[in-house]
C-alpha atoms as a PDB file:
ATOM      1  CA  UNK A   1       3.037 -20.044 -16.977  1.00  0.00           C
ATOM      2  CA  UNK A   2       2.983 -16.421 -16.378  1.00  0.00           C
ATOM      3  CA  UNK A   3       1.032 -13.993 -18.719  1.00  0.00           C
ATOM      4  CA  UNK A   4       3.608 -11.723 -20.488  1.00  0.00           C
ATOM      5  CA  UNK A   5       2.635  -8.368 -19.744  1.00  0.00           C
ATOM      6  CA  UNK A   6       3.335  -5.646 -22.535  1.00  0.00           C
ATOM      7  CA  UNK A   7       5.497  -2.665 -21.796  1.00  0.00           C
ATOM      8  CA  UNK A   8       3.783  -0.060 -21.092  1.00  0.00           C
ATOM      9  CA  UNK A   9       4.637   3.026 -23.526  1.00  0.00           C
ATOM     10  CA  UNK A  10       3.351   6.896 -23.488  1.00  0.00           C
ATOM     11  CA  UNK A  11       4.548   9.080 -26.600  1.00  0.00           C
ATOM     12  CA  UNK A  12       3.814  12.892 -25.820  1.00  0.00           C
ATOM     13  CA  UNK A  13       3.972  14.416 -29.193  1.00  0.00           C
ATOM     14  CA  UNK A  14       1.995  17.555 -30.508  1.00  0.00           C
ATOM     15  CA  UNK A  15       2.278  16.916 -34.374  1.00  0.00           C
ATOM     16  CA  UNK A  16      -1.383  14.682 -34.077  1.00  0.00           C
ATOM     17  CA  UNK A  17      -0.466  12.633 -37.563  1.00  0.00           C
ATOM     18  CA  UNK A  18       3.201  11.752 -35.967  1.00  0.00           C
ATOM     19  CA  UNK A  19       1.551  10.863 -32.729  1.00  0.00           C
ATOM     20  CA  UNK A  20      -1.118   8.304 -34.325  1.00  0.00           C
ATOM     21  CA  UNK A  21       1.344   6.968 -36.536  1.00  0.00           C
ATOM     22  CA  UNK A  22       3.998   6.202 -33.349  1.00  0.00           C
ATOM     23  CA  UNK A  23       1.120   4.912 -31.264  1.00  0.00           C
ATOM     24  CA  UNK A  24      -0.176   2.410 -33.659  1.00  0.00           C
ATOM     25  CA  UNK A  25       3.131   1.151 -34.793  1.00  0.00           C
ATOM     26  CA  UNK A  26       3.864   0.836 -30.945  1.00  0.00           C
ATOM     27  CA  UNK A  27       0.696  -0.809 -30.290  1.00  0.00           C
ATOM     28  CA  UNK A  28       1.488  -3.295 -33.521  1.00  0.00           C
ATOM     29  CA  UNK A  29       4.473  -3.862 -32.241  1.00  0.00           C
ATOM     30  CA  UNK A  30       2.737  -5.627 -28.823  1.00  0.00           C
ATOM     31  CA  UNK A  31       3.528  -2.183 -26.593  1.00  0.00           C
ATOM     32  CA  UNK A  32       0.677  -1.187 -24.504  1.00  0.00           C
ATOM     33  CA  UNK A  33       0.605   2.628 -25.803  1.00  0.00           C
ATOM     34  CA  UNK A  34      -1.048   5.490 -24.325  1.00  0.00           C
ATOM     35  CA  UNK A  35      -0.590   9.399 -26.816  1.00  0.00           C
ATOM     36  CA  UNK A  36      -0.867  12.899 -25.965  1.00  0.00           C
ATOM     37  CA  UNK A  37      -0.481  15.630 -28.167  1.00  0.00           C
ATOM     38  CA  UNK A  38       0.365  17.984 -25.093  1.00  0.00           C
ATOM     39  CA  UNK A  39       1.915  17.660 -21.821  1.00  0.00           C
ATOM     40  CA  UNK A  40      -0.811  18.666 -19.821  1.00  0.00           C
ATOM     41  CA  UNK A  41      -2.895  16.317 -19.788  1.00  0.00           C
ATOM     42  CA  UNK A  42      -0.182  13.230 -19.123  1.00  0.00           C
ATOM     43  CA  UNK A  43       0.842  15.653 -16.216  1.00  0.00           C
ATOM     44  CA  UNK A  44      -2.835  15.679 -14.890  1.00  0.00           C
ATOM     45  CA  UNK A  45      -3.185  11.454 -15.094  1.00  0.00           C
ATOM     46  CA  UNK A  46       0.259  11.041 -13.385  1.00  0.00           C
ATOM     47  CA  UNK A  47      -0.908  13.360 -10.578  1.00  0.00           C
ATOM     48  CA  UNK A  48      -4.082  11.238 -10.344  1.00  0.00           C
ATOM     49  CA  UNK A  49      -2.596   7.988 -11.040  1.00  0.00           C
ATOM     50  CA  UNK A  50       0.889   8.198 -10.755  1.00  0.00           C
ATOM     51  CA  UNK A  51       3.158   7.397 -12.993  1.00  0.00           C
ATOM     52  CA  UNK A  52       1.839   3.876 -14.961  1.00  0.00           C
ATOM     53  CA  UNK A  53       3.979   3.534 -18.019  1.00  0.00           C
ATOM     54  CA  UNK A  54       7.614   1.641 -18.965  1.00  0.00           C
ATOM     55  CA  UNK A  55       8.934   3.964 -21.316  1.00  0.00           C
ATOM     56  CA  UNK A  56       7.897   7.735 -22.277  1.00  0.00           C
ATOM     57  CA  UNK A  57       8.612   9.017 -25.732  1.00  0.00           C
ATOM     58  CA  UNK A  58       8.355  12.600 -25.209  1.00  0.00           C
ATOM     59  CA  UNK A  59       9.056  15.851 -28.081  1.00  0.00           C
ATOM     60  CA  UNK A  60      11.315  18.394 -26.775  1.00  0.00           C
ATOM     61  CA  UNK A  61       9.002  20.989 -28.407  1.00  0.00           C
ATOM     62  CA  UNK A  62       5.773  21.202 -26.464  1.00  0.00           C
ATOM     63  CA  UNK A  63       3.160  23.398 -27.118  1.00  0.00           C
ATOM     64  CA  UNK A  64       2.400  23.483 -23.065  1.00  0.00           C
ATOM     65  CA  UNK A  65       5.515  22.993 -21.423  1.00  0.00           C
ATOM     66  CA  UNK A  66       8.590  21.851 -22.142  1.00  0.00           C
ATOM     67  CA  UNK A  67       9.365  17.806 -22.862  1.00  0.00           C
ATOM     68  CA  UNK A  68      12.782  17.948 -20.595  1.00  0.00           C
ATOM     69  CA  UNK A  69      10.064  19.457 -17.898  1.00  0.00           C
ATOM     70  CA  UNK A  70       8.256  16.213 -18.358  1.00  0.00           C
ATOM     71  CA  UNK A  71      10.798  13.979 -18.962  1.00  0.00           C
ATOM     72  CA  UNK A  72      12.256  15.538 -14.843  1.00  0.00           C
ATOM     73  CA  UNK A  73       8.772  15.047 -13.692  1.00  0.00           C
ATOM     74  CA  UNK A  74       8.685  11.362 -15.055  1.00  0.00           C
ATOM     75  CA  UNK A  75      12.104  10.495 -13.429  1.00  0.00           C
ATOM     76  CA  UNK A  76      10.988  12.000 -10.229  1.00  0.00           C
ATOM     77  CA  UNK A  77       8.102  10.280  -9.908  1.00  0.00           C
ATOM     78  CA  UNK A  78       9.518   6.890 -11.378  1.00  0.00           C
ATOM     79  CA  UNK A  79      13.350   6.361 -11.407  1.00  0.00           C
ATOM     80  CA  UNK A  80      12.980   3.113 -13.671  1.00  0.00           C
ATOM     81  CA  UNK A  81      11.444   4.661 -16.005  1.00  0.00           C
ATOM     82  CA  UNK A  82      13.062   4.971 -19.620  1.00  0.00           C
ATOM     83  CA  UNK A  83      12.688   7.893 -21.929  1.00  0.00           C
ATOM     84  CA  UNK A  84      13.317   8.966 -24.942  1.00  0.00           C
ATOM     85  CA  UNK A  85      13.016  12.655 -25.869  1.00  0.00           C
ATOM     86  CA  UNK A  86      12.706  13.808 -29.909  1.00  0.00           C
ATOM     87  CA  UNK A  87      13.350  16.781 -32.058  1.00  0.00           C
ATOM     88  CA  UNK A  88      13.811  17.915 -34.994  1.00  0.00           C
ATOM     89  CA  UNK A  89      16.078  20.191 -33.509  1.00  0.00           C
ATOM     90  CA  UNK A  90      19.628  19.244 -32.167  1.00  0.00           C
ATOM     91  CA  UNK A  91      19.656  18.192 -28.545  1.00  0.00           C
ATOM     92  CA  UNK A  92      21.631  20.686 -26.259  1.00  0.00           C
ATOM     93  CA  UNK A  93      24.388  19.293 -24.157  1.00  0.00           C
ATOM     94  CA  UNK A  94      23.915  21.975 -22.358  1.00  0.00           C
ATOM     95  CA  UNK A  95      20.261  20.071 -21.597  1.00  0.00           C
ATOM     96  CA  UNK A  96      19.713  19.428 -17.821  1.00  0.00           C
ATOM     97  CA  UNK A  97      19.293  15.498 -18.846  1.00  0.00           C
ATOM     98  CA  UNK A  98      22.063  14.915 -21.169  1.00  0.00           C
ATOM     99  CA  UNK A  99      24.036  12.041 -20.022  1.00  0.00           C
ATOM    100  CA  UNK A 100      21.495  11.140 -17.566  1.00  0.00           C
ATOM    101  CA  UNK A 101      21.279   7.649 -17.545  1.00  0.00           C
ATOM    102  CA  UNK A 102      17.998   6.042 -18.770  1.00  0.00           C
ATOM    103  CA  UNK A 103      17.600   9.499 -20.825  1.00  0.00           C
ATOM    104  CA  UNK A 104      18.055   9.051 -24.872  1.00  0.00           C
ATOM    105  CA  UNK A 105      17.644  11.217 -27.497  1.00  0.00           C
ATOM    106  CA  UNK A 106      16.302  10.607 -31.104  1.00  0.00           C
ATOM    107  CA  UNK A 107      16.718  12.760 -33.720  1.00  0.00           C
ATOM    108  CA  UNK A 108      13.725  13.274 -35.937  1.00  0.00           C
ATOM    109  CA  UNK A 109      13.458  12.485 -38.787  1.00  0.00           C
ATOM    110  CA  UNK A 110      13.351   8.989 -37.575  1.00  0.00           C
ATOM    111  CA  UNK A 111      12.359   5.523 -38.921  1.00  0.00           C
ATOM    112  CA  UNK A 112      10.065   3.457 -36.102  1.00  0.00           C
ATOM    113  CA  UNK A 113      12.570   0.785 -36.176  1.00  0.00           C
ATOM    114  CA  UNK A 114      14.857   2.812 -34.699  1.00  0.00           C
ATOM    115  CA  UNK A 115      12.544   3.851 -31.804  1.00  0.00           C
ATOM    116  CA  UNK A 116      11.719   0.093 -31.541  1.00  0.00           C
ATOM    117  CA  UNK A 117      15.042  -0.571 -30.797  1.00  0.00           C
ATOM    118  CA  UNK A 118      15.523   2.053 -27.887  1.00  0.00           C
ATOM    119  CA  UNK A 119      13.013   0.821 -26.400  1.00  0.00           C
ATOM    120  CA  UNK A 120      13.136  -2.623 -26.574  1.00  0.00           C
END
């Protein structure tokens, strides 16, 4: 029988407490789960690496650059990727990804179970 690989998840999120507490109910959940509190760095590992995750939970509100500029660089560099951008703000439909297929939006506040089901 095959081994049943998790999904691979990164959350980019700057608020540190909201990032822990996302990446360890991810990683309870069985997710594989990877957090950055900026964008930088995530943009530095899939320049090195490429891109190596499943789904990318990503806050529009970066203190680095923007999360839609990630969330572009993401699909670029991996079409099958899913996303799922946050804020506490309301998303734009003026936004360069709304509609975009494979693009979601979640408005904080959220509860996990919600995220959990966006990405499942």
């Amino acid at each position: 029988m095959p081994e049943i690989v998790p999904k691979r998840v990164v959350v980019v999120e700057d608020e540190e407490s909201l990032c822990r507490l996302l990446g360890g109910y991810l990683t309870r959940a069985g997710y594989a789960v990877t957090t950055y509190t900026s964008a930088q760095p995530l943009l530095e590992k899939m320049q090195s690496s490429g891109v190596v995750w499943d789904v990318a939970v990503i806050d529009l509100t970066l203190p680095d650059v923007s999360g839609e500029h990630v969330a572009v660089r993401l699909l670029e560099a991996a079409p099958d990727i899913r996303v799922v951008l946050t804020s506490g703000l309301p998303w734009s439909t003026l936004s360069m990804l709304h509609g975009r297929e494979r693009v979601t939006f979640l408005q904080k506040p959220f509860r996990p179970s919600q995220l959990l089901d966006l990405i499942r």
